[in-house]
C-alpha atoms as a PDB file:
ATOM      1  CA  UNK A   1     -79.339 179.945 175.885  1.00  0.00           C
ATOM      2  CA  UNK A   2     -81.208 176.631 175.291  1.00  0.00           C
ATOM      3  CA  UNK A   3     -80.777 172.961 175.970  1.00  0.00           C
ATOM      4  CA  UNK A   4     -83.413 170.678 174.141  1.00  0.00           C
ATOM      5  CA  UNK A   5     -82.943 167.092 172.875  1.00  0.00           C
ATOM      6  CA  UNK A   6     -81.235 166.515 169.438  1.00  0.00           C
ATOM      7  CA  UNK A   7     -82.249 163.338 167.684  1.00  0.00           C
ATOM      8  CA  UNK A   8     -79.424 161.771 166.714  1.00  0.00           C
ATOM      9  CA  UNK A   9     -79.185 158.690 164.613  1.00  0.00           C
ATOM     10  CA  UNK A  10     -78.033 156.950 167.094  1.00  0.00           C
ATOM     11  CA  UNK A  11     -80.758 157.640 169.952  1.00  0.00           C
ATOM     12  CA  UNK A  12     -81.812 161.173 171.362  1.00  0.00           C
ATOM     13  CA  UNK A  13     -79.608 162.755 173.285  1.00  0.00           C
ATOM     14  CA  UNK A  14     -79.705 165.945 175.337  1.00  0.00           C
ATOM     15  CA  UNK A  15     -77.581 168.639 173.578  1.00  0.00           C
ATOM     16  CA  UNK A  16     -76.348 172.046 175.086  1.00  0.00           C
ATOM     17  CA  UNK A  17     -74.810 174.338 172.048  1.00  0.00           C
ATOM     18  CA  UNK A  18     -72.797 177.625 171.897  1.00  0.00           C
ATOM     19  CA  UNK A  19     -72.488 179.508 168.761  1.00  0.00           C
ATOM     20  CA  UNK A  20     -69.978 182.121 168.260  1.00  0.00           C
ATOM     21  CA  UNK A  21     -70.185 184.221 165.422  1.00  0.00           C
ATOM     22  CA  UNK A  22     -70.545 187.411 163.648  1.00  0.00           C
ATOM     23  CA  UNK A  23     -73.608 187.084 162.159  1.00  0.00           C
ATOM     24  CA  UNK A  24     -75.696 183.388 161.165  1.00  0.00           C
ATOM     25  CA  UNK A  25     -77.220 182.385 158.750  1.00  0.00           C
ATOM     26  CA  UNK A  26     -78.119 178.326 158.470  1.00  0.00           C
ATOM     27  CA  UNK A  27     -74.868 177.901 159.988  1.00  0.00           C
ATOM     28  CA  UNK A  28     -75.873 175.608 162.677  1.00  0.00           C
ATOM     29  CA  UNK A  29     -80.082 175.373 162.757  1.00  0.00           C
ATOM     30  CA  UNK A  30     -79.420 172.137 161.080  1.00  0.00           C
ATOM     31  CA  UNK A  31     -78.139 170.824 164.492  1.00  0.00           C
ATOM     32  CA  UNK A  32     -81.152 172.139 166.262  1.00  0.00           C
ATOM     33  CA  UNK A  33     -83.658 170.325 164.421  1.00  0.00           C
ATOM     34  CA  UNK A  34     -85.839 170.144 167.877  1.00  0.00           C
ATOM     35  CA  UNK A  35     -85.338 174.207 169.131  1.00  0.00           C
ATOM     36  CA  UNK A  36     -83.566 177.355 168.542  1.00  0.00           C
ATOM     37  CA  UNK A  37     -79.905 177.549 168.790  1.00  0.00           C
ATOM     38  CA  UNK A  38     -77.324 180.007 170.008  1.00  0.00           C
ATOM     39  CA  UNK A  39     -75.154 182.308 168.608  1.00  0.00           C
ATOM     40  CA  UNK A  40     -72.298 184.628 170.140  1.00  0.00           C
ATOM     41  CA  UNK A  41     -72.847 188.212 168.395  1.00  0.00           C
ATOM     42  CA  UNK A  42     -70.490 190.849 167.966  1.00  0.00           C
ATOM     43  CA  UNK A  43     -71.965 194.283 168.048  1.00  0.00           C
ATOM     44  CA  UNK A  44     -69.571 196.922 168.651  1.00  0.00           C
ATOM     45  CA  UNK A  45     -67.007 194.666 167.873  1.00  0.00           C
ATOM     46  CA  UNK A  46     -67.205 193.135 171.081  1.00  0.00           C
ATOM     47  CA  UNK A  47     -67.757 189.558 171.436  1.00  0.00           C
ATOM     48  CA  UNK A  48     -71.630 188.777 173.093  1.00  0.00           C
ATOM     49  CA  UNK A  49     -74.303 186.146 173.221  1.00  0.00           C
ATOM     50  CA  UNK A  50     -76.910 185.880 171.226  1.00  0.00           C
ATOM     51  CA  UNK A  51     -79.663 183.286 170.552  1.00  0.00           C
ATOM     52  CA  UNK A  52     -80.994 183.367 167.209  1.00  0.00           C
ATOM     53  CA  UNK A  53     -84.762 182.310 168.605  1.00  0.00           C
ATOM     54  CA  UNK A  54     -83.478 182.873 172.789  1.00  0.00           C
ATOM     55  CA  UNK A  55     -82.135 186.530 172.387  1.00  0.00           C
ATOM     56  CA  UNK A  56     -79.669 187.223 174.796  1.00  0.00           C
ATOM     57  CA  UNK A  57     -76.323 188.880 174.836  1.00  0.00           C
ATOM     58  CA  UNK A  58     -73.421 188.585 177.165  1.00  0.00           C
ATOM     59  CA  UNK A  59     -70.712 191.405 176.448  1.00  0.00           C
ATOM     60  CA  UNK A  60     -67.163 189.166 176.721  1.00  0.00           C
ATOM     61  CA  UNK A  61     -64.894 192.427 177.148  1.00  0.00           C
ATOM     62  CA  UNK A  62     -66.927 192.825 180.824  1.00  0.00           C
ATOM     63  CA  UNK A  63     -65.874 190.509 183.791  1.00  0.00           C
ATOM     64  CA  UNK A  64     -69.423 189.727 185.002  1.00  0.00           C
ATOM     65  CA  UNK A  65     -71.103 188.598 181.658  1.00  0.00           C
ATOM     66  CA  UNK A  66     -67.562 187.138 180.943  1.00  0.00           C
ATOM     67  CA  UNK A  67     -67.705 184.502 184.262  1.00  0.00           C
ATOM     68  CA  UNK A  68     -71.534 184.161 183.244  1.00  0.00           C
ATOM     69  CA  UNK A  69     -70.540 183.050 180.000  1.00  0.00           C
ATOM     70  CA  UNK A  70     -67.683 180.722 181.175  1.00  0.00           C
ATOM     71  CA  UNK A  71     -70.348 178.952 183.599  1.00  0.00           C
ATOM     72  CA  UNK A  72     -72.989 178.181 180.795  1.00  0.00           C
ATOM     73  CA  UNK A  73     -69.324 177.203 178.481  1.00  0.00           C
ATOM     74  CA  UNK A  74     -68.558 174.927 181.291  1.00  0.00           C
ATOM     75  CA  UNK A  75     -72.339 173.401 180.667  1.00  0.00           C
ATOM     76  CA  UNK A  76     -71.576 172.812 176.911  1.00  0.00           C
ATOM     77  CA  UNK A  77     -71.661 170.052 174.336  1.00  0.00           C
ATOM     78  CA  UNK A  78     -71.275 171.543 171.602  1.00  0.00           C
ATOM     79  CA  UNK A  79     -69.297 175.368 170.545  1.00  0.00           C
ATOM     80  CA  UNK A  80     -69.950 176.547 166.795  1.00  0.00           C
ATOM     81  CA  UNK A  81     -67.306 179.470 166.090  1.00  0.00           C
ATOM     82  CA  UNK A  82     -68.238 181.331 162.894  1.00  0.00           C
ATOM     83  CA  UNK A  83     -65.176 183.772 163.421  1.00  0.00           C
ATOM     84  CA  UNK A  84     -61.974 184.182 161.115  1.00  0.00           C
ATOM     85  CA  UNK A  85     -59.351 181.338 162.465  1.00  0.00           C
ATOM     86  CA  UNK A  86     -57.425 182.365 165.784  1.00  0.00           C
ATOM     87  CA  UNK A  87     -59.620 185.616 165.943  1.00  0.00           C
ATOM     88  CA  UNK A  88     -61.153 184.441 169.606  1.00  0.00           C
ATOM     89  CA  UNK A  89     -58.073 183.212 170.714  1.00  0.00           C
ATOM     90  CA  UNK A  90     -56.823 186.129 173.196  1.00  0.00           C
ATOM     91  CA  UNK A  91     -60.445 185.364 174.531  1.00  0.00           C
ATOM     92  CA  UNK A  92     -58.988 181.777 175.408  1.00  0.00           C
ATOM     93  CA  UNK A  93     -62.450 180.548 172.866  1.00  0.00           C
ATOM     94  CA  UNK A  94     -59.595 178.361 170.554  1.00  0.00           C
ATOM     95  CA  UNK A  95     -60.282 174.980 169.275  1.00  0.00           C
ATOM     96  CA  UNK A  96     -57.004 173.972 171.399  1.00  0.00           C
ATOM     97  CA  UNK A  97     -57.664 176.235 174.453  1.00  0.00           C
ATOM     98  CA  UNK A  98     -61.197 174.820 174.659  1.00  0.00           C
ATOM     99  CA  UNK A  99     -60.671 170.930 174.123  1.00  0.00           C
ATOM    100  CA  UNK A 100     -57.756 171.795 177.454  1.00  0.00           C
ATOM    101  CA  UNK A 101     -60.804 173.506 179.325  1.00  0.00           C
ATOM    102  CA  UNK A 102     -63.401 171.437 178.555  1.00  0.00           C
ATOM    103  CA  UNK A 103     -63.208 167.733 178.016  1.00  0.00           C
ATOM    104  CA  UNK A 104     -65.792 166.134 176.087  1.00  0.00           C
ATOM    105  CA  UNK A 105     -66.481 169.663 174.229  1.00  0.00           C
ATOM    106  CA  UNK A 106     -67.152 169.304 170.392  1.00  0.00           C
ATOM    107  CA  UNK A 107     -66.157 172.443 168.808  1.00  0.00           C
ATOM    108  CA  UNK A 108     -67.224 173.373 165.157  1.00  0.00           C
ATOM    109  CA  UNK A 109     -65.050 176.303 163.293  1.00  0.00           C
ATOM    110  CA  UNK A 110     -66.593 177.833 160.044  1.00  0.00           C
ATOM    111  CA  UNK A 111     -65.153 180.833 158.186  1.00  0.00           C
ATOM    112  CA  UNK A 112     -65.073 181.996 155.080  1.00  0.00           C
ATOM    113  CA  UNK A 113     -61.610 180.950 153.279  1.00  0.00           C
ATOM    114  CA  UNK A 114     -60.228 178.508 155.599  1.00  0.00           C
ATOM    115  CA  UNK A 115     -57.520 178.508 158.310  1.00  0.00           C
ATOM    116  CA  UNK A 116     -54.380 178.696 155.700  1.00  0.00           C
ATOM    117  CA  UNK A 117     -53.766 180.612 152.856  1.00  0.00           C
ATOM    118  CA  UNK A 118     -53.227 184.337 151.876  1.00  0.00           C
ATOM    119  CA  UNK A 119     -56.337 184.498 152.428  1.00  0.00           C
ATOM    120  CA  UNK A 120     -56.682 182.481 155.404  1.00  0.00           C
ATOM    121  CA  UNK A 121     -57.020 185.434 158.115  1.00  0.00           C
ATOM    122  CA  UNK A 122     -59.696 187.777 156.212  1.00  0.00           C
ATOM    123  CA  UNK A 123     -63.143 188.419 156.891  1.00  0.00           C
ATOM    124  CA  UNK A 124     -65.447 187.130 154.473  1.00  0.00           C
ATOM    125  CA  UNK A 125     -68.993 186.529 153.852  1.00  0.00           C
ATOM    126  CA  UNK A 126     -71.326 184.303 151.263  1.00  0.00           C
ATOM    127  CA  UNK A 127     -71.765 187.340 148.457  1.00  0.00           C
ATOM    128  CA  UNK A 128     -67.605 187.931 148.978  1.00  0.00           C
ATOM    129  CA  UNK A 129     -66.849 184.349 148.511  1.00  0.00           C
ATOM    130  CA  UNK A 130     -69.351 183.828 145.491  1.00  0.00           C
ATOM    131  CA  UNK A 131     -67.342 187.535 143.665  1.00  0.00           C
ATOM    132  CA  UNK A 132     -64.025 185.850 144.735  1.00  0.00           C
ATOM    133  CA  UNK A 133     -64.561 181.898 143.349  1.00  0.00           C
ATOM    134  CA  UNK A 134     -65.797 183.015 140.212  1.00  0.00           C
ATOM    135  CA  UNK A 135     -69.441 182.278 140.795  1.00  0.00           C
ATOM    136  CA  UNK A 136     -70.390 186.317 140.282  1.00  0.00           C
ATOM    137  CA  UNK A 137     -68.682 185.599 136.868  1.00  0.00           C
ATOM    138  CA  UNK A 138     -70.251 182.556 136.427  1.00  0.00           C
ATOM    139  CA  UNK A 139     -74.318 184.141 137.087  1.00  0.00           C
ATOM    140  CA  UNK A 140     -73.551 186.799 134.965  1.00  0.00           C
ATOM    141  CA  UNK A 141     -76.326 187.796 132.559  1.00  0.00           C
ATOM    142  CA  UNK A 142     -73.583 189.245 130.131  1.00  0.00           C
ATOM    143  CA  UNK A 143     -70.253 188.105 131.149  1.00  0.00           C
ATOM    144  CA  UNK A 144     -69.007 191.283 132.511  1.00  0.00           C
ATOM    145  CA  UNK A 145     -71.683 192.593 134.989  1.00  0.00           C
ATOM    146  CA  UNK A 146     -71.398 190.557 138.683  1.00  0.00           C
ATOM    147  CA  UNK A 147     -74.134 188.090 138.803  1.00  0.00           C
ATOM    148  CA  UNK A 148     -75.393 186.097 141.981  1.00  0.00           C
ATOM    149  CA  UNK A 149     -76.822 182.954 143.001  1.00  0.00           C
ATOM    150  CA  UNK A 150     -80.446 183.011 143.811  1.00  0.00           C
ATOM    151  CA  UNK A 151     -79.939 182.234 147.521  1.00  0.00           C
ATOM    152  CA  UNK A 152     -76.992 182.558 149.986  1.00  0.00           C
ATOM    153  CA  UNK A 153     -76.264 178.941 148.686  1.00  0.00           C
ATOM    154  CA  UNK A 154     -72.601 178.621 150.209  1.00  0.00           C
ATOM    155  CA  UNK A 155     -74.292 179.941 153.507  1.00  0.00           C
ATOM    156  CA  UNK A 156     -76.979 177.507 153.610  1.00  0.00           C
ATOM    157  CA  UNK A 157     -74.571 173.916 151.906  1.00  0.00           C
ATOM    158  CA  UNK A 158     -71.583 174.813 154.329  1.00  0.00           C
ATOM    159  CA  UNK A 159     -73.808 174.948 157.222  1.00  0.00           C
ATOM    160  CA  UNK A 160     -75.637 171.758 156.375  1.00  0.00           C
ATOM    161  CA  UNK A 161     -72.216 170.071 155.983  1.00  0.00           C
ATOM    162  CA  UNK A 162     -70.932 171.956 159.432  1.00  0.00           C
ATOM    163  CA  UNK A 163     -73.982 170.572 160.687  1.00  0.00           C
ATOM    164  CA  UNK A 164     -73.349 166.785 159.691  1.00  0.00           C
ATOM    165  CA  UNK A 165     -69.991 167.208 160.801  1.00  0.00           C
ATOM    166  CA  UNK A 166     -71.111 167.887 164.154  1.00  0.00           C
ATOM    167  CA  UNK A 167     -73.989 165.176 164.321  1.00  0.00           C
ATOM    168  CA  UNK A 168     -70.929 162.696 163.629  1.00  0.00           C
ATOM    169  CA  UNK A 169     -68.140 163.988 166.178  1.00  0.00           C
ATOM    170  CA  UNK A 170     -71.168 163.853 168.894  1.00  0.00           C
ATOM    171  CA  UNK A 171     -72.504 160.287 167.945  1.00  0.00           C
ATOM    172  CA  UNK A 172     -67.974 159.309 168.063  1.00  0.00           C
ATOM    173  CA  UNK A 173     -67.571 160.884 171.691  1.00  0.00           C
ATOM    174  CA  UNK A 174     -70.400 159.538 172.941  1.00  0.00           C
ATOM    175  CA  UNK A 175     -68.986 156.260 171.967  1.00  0.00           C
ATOM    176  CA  UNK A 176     -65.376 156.936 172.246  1.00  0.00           C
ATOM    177  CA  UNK A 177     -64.952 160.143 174.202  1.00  0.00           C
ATOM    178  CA  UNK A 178     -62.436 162.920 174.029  1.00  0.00           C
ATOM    179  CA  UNK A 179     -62.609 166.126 171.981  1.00  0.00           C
ATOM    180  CA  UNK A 180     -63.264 166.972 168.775  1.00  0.00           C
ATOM    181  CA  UNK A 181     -63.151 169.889 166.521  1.00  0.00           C
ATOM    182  CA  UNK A 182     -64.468 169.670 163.094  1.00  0.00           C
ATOM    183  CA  UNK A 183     -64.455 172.738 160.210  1.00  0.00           C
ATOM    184  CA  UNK A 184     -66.111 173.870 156.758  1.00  0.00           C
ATOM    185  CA  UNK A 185     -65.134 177.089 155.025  1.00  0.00           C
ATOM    186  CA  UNK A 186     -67.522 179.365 152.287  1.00  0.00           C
ATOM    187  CA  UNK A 187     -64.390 178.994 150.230  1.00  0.00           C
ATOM    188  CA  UNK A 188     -64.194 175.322 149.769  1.00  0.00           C
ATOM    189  CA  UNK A 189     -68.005 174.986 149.506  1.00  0.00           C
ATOM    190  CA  UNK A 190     -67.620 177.536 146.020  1.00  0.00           C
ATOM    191  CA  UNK A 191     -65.106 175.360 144.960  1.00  0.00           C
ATOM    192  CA  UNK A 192     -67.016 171.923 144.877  1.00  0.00           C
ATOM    193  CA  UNK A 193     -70.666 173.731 143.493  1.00  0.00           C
ATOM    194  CA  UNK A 194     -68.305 175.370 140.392  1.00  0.00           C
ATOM    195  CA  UNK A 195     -67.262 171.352 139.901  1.00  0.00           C
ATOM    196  CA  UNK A 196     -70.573 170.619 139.621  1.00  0.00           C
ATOM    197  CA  UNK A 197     -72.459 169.846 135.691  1.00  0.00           C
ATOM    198  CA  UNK A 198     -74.053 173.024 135.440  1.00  0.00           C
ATOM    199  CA  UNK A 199     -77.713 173.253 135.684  1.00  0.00           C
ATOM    200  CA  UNK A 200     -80.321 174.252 133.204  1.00  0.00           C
ATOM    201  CA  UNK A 201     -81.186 177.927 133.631  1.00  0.00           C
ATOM    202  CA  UNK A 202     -85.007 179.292 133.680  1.00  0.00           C
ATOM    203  CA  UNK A 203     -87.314 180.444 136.358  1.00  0.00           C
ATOM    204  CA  UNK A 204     -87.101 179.392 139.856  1.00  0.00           C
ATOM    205  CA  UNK A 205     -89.732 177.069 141.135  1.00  0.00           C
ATOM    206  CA  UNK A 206     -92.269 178.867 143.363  1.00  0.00           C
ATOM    207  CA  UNK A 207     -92.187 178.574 146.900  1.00  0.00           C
ATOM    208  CA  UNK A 208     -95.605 178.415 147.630  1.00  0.00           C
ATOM    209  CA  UNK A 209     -96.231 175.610 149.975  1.00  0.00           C
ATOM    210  CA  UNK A 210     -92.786 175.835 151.220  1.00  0.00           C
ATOM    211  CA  UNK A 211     -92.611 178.502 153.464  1.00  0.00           C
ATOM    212  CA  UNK A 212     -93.823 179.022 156.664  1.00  0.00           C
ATOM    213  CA  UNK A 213     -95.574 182.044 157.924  1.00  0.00           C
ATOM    214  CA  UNK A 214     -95.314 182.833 161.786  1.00  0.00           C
ATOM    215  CA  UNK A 215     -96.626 186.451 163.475  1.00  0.00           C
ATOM    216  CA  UNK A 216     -93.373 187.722 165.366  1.00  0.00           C
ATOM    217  CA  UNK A 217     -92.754 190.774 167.156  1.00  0.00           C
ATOM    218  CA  UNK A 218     -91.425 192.433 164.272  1.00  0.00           C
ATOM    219  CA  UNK A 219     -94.235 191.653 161.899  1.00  0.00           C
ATOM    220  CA  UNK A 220     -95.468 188.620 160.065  1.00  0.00           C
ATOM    221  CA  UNK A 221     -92.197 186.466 158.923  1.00  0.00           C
ATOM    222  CA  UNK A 222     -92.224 184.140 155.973  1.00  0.00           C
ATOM    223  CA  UNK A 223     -89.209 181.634 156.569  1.00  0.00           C
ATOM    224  CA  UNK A 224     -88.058 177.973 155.332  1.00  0.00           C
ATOM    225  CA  UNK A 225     -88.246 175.584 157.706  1.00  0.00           C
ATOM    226  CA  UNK A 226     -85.867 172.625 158.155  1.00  0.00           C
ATOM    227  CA  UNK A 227     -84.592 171.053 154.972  1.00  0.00           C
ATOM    228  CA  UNK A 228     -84.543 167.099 156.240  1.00  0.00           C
ATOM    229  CA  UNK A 229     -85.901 165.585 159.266  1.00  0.00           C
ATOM    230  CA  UNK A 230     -84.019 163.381 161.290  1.00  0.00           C
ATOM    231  CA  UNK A 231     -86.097 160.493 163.063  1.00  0.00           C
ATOM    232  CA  UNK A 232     -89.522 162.262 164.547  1.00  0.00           C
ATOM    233  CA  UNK A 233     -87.864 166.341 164.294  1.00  0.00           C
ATOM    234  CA  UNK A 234     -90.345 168.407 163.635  1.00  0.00           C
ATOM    235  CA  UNK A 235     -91.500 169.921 160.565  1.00  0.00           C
ATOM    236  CA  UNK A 236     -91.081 173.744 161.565  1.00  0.00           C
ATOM    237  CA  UNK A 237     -88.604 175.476 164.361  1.00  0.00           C
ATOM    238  CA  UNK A 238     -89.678 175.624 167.533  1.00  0.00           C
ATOM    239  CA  UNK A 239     -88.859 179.372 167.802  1.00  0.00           C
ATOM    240  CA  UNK A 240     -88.192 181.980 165.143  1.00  0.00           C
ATOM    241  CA  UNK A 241     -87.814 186.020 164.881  1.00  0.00           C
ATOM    242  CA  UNK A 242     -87.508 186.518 168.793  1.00  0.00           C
ATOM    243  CA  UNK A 243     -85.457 190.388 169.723  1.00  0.00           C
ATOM    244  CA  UNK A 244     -82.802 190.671 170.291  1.00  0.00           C
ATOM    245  CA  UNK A 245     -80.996 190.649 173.818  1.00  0.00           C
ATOM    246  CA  UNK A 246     -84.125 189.805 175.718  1.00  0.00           C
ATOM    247  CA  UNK A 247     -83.804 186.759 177.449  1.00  0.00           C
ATOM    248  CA  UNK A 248     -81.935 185.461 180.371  1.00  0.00           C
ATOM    249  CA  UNK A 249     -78.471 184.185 179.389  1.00  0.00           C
ATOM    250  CA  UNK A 250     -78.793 180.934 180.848  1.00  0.00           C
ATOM    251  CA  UNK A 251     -79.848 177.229 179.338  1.00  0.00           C
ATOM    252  CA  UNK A 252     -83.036 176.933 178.739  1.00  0.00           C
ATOM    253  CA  UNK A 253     -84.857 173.661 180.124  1.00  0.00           C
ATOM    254  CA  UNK A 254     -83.082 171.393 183.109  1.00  0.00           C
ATOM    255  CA  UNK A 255     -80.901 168.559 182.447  1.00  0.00           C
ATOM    256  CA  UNK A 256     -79.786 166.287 184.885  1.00  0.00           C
ATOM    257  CA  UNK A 257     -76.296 165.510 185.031  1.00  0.00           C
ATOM    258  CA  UNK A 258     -77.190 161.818 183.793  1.00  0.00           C
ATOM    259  CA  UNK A 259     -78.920 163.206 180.366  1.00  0.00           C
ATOM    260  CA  UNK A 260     -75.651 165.501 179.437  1.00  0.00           C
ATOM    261  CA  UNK A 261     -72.778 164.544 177.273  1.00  0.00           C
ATOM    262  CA  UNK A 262     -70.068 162.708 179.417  1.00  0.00           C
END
């Protein structure tokens, strides 16, 4: 896991984050704008750590990795949950169950159609969504053969928004204190890009100049790097394309008591 400071626009303050989820994306690197960030991975349907630049894995079904992981939760600021709504909740990982476990804890909840609904307790994913809103439809080359967007677009503007949403509930309880949990759904994001003018069509812009290039252990990667800077962030991630399950699961960096979130 990692702690690092996140410049806020407010001041910097020392952030430790938790991300639980299936798979990410851009979900949360927004928020990390100064180091890697943390995800909780399911392989095997089981629920386990991972860090998307710190790879480590904690398996949540096994009692040891399960008090290790309630020590580092204990240690949190900030929990990102990229589950279906309620799906962690026999693991006690609920937006309610956490704010009565740990005070102070922001928690951010993203899925893909949002917490009511028909739909509301389905797995979904950015391709799903964009079939399911109409965007497929609304790409199509024809107007019967599926088209796409050019990029996992409800992937990377939900996160961004997540993101924001998180920025702001930190900056309130460092001022006001108490708990906060914040959401954005793949669903809702479809719905305000189709209200959108649409946009000219033609060729997408190149990227050259805009991607990074990094050697990893997996080969050379070509990635974006942050899309804004906040204060003095830097211009590229700190970490990128690290294996996974090889590091410790444990914060990375110290942090006096003083420097946490009250």
């Amino acid at each position: 896991m990692a702690s690092w400071p996140m410049r806020l626009p407010t001041g910097v303050d020392p952030v430790n984050e938790i991300r639980l989820g299936m798979s990410w994306s851009t979900k949360g690197s927004p928020i990390s704008l100064d180091g890697p960030t943390t995800t909780l991975r399911t392989p095997g349907g089981k629920p386990a750590v991972n860090v998307t630049a710190i790879a480590n894995m904690l398996d949540l079904g096994k009692s040891a990795d399960r008090q290790r992981f309630d020590a580092l939760l204990d240690e949190a600021d900030v929990l990102v949950a990229g589950y279906r709504p309620q799906a962690l909740a026999h693991l006690g990982l609920d937006p309610a169950s956490l704010a009565e476990r740990r005070p102070g804890l922001v928690v951010a909840t993203l899925s893909a159609w949002g917490p009511s609904g028909p739909w509301g307790g389905m797995r979904g994913f950015d391709s799903i969504v964009q079939a399911a809103t109409g965007i497929a439809l609304a790409e199509s080359v024809d107007g019967e053969t599926p088209g796409r967007l050019p990029a996992q677009a409800l992937d990377h503007a939900t996160g961004y928004l997540l993101a924001a949403a998180v920025l702001r509930a930190v900056t309130l309880q460092l001022r006001d204190g108490g708990n906060f949990h914040v959401e954005a759904h793949l669903a809702r994001s479809a719905h305000w890009l189709l209200e959108q003018p649409a946009a000219h069509s033609g060729e997408l812009s190149s990227s050259d100049g805009v991607l990074h290039e990094r050697d990893t252990p997996s080969g050379l990667l070509r990635y974006a790097g942050p899309a804004f800077r906040v204060g003095e962030s830097p211009e590229d991630w700190d970490t990128v394309g690290g294996p996974w399950g090889v590091d410790p699961p444990e914060w990375r960096g110290a942090m006096s008591a003083e420097d946490r979130l009250p």
